[in-house]
Every structure is written in C-alpha cells, then in structure tokens.
Protein backbone atom coordinates (compact mmCIF):
# COMPACT_ATOMS: atom_id res chain seq x y z
CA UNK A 1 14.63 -10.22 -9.90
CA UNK A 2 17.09 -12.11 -7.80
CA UNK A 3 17.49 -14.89 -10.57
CA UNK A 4 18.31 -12.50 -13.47
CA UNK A 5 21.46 -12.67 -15.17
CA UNK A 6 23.29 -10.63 -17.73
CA UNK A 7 25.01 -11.13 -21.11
CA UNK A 8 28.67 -11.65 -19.95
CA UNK A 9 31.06 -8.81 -21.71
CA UNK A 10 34.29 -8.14 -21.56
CA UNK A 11 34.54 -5.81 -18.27
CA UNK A 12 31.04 -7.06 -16.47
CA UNK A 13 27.56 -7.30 -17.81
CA UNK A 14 26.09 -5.57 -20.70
CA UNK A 15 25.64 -2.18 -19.41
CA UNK A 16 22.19 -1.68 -22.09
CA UNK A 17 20.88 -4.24 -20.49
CA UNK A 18 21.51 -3.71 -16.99
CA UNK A 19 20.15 0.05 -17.71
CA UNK A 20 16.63 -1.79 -18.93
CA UNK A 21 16.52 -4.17 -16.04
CA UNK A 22 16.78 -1.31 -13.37
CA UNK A 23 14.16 1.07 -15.11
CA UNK A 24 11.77 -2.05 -15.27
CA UNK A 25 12.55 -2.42 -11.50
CA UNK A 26 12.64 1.34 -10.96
CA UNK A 27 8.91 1.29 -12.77
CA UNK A 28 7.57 -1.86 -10.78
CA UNK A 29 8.73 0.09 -7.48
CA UNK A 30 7.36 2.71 -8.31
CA UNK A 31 3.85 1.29 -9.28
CA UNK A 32 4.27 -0.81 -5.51
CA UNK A 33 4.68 2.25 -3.95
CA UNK A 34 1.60 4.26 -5.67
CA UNK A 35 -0.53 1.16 -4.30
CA UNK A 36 1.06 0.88 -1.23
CA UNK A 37 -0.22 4.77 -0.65
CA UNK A 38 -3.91 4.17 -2.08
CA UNK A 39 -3.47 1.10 0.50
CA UNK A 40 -2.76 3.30 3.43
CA UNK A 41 -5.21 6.08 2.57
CA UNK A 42 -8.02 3.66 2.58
CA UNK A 43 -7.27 2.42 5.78
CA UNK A 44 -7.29 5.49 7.18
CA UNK A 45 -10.62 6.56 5.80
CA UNK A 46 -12.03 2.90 6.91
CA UNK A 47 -10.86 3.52 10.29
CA UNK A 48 -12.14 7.18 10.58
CA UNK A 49 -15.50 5.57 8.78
CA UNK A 50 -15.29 2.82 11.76
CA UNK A 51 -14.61 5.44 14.90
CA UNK A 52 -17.45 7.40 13.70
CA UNK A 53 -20.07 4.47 13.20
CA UNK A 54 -18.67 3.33 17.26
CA UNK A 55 -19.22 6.50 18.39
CA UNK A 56 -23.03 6.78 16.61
CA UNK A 57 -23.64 2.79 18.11
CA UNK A 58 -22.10 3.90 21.71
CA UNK A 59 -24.63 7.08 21.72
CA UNK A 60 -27.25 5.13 20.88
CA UNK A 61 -26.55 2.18 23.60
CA UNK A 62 -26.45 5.45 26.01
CA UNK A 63 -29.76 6.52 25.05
CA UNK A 64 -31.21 3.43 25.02
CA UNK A 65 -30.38 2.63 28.30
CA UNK A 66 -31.91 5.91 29.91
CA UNK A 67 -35.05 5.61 28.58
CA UNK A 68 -35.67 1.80 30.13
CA UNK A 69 -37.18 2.45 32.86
C-alpha cells in the first residue's frame, strides 16, 4: 500500500485509478475489521469458557479438601 504509485496526469494521478486503489483498500479494511470482531468475540467466549471451568476446578478443590479427614 505504501509503495503504490499512480499513472502521472496532467493535474495529479489518474483519478480512475486512485478511485480502484481506495475501494480495494476500503474492501481489505473492511474484511480486517470483520476478523478483527470474530477475533474479539472468541476471546470473550474462551475467557467466559475459562472462568467457568476455574470456578467448577476451585469447587471441586473445596470439596475435596473437606472430605479428607
């Protein structure tokens, strides 16, 4: 992205192509975004997944150690 260059035209670059270049960018920023989302909902649900197993271990240490006598 940083190392593309335009068609040189009289007043600037080619405006048809500088219109394509941003709606590829605009679509690949798009699709990073999307991810970056399904990213952050699965860390949520492995944390939630994660809290509820260390609560089910902790209870289980607790009962555990009340019953040795």
């Amino acid at each position: 992205m940083r190392s593309r260059t335009f068609t040189p035209r009289r007043r600037g670059a080619d405006p048809v192509e500088v219109a394509e270049f941003l709606d590829r960018v605009a679509t690949d920023l798009a699709a990073a975004y999307a991810a970056l989302a399904r990213s952050r909902e699965e860390v949520t649900r492995i944390k939630a997944a994660l809290r509820e197993w260390q609560s089910r271990q902790a209870s289980a240490a607790r009962d555990l150690a009340r019953r040795r006598p």
